[in-house]
Protein backbone atom coordinates (compact mmCIF):
# COMPACT_ATOMS: atom_id res chain seq x y z
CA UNK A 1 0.00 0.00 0.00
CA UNK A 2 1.07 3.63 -0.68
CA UNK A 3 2.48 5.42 2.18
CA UNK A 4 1.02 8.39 0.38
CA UNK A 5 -2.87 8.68 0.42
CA UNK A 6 -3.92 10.61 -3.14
CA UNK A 7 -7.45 9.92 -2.50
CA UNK A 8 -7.80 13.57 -1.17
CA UNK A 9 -6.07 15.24 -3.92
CA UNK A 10 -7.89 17.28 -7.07
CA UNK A 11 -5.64 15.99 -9.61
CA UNK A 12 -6.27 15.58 -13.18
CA UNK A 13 -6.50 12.32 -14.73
CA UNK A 14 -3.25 11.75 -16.41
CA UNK A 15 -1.82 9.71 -18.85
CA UNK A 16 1.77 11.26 -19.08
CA UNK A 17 4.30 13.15 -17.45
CA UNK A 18 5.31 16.06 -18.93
CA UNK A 19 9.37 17.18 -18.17
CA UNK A 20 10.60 20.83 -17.44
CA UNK A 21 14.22 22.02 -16.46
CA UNK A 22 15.58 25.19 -15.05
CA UNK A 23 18.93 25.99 -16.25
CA UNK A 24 21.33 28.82 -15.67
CA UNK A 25 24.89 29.53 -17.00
CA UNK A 26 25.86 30.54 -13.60
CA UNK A 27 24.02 31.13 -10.29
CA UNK A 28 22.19 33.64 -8.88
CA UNK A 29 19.55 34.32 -11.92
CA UNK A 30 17.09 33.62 -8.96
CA UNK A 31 16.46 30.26 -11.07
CA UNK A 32 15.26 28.05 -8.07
CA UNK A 33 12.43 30.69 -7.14
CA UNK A 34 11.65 30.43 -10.47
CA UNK A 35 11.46 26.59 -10.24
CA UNK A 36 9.33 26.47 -7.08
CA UNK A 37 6.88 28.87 -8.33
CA UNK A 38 5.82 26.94 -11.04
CA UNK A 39 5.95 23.89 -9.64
CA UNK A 40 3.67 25.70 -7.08
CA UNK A 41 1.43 27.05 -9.80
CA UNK A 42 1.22 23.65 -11.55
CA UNK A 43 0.20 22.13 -8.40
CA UNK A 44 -2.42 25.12 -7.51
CA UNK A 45 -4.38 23.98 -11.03
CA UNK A 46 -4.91 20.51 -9.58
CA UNK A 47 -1.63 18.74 -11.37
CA UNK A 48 0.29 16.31 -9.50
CA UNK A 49 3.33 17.94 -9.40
CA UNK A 50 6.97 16.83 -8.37
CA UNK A 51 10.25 19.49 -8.29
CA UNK A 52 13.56 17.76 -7.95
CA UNK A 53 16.54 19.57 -6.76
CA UNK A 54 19.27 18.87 -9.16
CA UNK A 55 21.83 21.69 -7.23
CA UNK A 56 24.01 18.97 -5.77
CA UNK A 57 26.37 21.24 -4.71
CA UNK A 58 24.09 24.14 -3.25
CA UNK A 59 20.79 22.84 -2.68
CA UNK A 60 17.73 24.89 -1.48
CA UNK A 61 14.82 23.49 -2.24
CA UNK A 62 14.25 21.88 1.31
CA UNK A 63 14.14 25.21 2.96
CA UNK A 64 12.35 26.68 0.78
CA UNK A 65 9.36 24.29 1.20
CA UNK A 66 10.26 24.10 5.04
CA UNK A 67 10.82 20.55 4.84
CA UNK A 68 12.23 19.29 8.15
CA UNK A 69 15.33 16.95 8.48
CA UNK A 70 13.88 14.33 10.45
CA UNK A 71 11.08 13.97 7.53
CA UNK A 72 13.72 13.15 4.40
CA UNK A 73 14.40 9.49 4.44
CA UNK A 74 16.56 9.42 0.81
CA UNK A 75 17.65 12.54 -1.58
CA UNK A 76 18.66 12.61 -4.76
CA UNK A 77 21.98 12.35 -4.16
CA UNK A 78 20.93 8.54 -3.20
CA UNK A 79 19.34 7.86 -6.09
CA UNK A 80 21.91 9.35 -8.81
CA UNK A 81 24.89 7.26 -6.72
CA UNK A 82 22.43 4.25 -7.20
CA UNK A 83 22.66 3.86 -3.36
CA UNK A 84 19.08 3.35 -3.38
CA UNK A 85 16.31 2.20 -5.77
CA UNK A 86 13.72 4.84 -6.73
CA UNK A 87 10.81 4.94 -4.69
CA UNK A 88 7.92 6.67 -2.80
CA UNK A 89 10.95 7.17 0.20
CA UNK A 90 12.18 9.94 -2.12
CA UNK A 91 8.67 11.75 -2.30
CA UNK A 92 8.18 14.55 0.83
CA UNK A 93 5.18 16.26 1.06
CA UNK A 94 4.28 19.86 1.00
CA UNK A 95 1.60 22.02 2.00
CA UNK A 96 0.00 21.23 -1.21
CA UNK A 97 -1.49 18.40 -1.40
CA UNK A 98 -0.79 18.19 -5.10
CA UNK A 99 3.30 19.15 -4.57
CA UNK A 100 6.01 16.99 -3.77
CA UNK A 101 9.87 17.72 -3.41
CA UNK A 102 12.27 15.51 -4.02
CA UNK A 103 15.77 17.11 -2.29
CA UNK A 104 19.12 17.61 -2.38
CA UNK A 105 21.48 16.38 0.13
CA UNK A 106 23.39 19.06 1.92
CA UNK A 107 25.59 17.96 4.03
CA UNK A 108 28.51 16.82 1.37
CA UNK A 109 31.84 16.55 2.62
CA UNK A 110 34.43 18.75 0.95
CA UNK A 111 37.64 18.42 -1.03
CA UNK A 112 38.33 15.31 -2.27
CA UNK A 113 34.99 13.47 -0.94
CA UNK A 114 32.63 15.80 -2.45
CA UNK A 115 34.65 15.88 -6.50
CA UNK A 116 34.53 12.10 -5.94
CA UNK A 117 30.28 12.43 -5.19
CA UNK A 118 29.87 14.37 -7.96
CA UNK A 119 31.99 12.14 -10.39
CA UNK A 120 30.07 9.13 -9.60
CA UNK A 121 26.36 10.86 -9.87
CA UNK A 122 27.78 11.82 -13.43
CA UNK A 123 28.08 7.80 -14.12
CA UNK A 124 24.91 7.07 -13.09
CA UNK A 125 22.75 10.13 -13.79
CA UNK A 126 21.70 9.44 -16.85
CA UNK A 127 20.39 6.27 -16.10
CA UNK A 128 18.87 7.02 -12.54
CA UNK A 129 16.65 10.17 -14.14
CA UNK A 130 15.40 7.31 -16.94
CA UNK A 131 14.09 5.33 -13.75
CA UNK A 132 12.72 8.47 -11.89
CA UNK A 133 10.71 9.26 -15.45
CA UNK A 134 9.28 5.75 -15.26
CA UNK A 135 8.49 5.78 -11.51
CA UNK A 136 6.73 9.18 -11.97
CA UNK A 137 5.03 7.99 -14.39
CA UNK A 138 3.96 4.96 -12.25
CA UNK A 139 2.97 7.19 -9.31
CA UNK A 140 0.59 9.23 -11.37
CA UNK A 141 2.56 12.74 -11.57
CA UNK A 142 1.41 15.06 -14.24
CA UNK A 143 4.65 17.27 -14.30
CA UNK A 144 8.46 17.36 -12.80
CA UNK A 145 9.95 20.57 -12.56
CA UNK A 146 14.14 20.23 -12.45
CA UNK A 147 15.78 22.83 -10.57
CA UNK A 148 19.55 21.65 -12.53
CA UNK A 149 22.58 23.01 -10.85
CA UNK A 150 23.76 25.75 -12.91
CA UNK A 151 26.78 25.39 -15.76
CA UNK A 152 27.75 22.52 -17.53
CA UNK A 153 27.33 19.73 -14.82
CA UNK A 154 26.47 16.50 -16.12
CA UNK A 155 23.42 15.53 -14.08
CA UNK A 156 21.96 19.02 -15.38
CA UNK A 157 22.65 17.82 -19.31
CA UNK A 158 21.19 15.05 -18.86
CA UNK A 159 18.21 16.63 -17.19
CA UNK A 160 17.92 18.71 -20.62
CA UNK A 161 18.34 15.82 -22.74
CA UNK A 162 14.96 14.38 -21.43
CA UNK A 163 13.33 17.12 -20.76
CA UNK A 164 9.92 18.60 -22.60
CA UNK A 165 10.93 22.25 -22.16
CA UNK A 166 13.65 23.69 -21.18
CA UNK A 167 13.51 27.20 -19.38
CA UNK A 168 17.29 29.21 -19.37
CA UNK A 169 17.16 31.77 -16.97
CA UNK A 170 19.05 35.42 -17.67
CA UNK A 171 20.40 38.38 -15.04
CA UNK A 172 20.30 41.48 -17.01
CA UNK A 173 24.14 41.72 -17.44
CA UNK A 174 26.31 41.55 -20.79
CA UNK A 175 28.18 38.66 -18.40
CA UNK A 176 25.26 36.69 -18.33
CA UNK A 177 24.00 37.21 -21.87
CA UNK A 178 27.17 36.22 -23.55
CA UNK A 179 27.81 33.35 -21.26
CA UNK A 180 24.08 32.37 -21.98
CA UNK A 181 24.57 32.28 -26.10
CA UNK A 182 27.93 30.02 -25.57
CA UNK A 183 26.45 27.53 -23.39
CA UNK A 184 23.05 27.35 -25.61
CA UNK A 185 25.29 26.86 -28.39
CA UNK A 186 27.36 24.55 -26.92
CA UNK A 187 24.98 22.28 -25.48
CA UNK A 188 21.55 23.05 -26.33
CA UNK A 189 21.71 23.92 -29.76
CA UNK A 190 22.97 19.82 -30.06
CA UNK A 191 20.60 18.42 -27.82
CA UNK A 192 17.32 20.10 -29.71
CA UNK A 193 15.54 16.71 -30.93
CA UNK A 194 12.51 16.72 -28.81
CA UNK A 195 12.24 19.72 -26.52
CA UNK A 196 11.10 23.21 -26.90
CA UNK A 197 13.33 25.95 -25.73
CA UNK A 198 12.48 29.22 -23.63
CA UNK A 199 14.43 31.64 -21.72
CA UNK A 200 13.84 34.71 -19.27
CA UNK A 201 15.65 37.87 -18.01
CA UNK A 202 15.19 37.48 -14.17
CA UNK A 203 15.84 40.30 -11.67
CA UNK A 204 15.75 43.41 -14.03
CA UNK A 205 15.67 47.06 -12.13
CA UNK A 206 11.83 47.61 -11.43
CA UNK A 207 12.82 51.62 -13.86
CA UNK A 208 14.80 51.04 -17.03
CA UNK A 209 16.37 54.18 -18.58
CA UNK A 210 15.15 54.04 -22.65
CA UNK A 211 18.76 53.28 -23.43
CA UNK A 212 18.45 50.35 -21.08
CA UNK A 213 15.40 48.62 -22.70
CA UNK A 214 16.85 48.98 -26.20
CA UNK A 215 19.84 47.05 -25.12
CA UNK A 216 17.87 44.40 -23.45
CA UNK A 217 15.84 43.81 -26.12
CA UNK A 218 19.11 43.49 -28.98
CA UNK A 219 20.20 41.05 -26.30
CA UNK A 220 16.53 39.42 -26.37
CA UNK A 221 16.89 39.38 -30.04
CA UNK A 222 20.24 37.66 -30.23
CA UNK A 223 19.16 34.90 -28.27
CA UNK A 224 16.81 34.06 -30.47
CA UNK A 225 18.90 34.64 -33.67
CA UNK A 226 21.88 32.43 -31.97
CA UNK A 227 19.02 29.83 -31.98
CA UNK A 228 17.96 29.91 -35.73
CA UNK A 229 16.88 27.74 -37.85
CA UNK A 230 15.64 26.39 -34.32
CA UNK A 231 13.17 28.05 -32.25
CA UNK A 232 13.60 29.15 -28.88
CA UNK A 233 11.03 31.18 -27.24
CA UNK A 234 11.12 34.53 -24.91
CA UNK A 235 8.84 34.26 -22.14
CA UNK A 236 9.76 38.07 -20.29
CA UNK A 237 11.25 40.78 -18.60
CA UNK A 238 10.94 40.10 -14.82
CA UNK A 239 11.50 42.87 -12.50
CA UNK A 240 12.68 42.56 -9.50
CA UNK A 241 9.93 42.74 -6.83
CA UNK A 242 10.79 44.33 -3.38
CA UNK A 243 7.73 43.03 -1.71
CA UNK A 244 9.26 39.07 -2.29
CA UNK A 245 12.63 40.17 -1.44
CA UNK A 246 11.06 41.49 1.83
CA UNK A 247 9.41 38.02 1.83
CA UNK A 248 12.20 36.05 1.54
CA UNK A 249 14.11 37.95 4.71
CA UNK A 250 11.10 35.64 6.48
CA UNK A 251 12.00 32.52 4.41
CA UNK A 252 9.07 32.91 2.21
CA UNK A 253 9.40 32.72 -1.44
CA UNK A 254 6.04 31.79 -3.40
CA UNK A 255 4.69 34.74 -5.44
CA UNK A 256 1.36 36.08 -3.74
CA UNK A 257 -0.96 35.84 -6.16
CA UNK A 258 -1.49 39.55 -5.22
CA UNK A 259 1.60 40.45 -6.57
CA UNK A 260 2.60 41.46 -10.00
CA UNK A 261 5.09 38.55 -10.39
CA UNK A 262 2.33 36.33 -9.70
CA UNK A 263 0.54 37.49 -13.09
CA UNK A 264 3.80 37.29 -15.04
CA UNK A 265 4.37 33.66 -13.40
CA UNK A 266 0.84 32.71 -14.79
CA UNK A 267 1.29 33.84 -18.22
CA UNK A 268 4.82 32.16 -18.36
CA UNK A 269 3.39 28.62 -17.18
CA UNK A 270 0.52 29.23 -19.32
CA UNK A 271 2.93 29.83 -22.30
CA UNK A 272 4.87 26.80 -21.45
CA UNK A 273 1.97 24.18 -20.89
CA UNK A 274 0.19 24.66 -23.93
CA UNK A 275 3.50 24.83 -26.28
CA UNK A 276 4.06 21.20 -24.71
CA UNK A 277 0.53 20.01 -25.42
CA UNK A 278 1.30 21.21 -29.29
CA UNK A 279 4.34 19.42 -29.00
CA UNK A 280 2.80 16.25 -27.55
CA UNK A 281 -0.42 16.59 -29.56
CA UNK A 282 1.75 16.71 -33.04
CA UNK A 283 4.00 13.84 -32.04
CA UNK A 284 0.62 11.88 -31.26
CA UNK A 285 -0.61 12.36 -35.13
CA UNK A 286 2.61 11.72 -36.83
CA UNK A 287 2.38 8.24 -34.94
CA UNK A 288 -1.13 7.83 -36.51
């Protein structure tokens, strides 16, 4: 028997499991709120929803959902070692009956013992997130949202290599716009056989001088230029909010739905959701 009663939950019938990843060139893009918010949102329109933190190295997600200690019985990190076999002991519930978090392990030792971690999650990542697709599936989960550690870790390639849609996440800042184009070319570009592509400047100042905007939007422009004869799609200009900064001194960090990011964060899922239903929905007839 489950240890998990769904009985109680409003989710949708499902019969698959759509992917998304969160990816950044470096960090601090504000990626992971990103991640949890739409995972959140997801969840709030009665989808079973999973987000896995895939930040080995600086992992958040726990806190962020307030999930104690005592509570996690396996992470991630257990899974992509192969230490354990995927199961519901990975699962931790949220406040949301429809959200789960799967987390990261934090307390990695250093030096040599945390470079030999990571090396052997590379060996077996690919493999363990085929698994966690198929128990997902199994479970009943609509979506997984993959918070990937930023840069060019493995575990986060492989993430995008089986993902539906991919979402690269942008600081207004030429360092982050031309590290952005070389790591979509270098990895993105090559893995474009069955996702859809989407990125977002995060964090912009809430007053841009004209000058400013122009800029941004060449830079909005190239991205999508750099990306031809694919397609990747702009989602938006996010400002940066003071009254979830103010929120997050108090650990908080899911958009009130009476702020203005919360309307942005709607349009963006909706955006998403229904590109991957094209997707899917195509794929289905040229099956036929």
């Amino acid at each position: 028997m489950s240890k998990f009663d769904f009985s109680e939950q409003s989710t949708l019938s499902s019969t698959r499991l759509d992917i998304l990843i969160l990816h950044s060139q470096k960090g601090g893009p504000g990626k992971t709120t990103l991640s949890c918010n739409i995972a959140k949102e997801l969840a709030r329109r009665g989808n079973k929803t999973v987000i896995i933190d895939l930040d080995i190295a600086q992992p958040t997600i726990q806190h962020i959902f307030h999930i104690k200690d005592v509570k996690i019985k396996h992470t991630i990190n257990d899974v992509l070692l192969g230490e354990t076999a995927v199961s519901e002991d990975v699962l931790n519930k949220t406040d949301d009956p429809n959200l789960f978090v799967i987390v990261a392990k934090e307390n990695v030792e250093y030096g040599e013992g945390l470079l030999s971690m990571l090396e052997e999650i590379q060996k077996h990542s690919f493999f363990a997130l085929h698994e966690m697709t198929k128990f997902l599936l199994r479970m009943g989960f609509r979506y997984v949202i993959y918070d990937c550690a930023p840069g060019y870790k493995l575990e986060s390639v492989n993430a995008a290599a089986i993902a539906d849609a991919r979402i690269f996440v942008l600081r207004p800042s030429t360092f982050s716009y031309e590290g952005a184009k070389q790591m979509l070319n270098d990895i993105y570009k090559k893995l474009n056989i069955r996702s859809l592509n989407f990125f977002v400047f995060n964090q912009l100042p809430p007053t841009l001088k004209e000058e400013s905007q122009k800029l941004l939007n060449s830079w909005r422009d190239g991205i999508v230029e750099l990306y031809e004869p694919e397609t990747i799609t702009f989602l938006d200009f996010l400002p940066i909010s003071h009254e979830i900064m103010e929120m997050a001194l108090k650990g908080e960090y899911i958009f009130p739905e009476s702020d203005p990011m919360y309307g942005k964060l709607t349009k963006m899922v909706d955006t998403v959701v229904e590109a991957i239903d094209v997707m899917k929905k195509a794929k289905l007839m040229e099956d036929k």
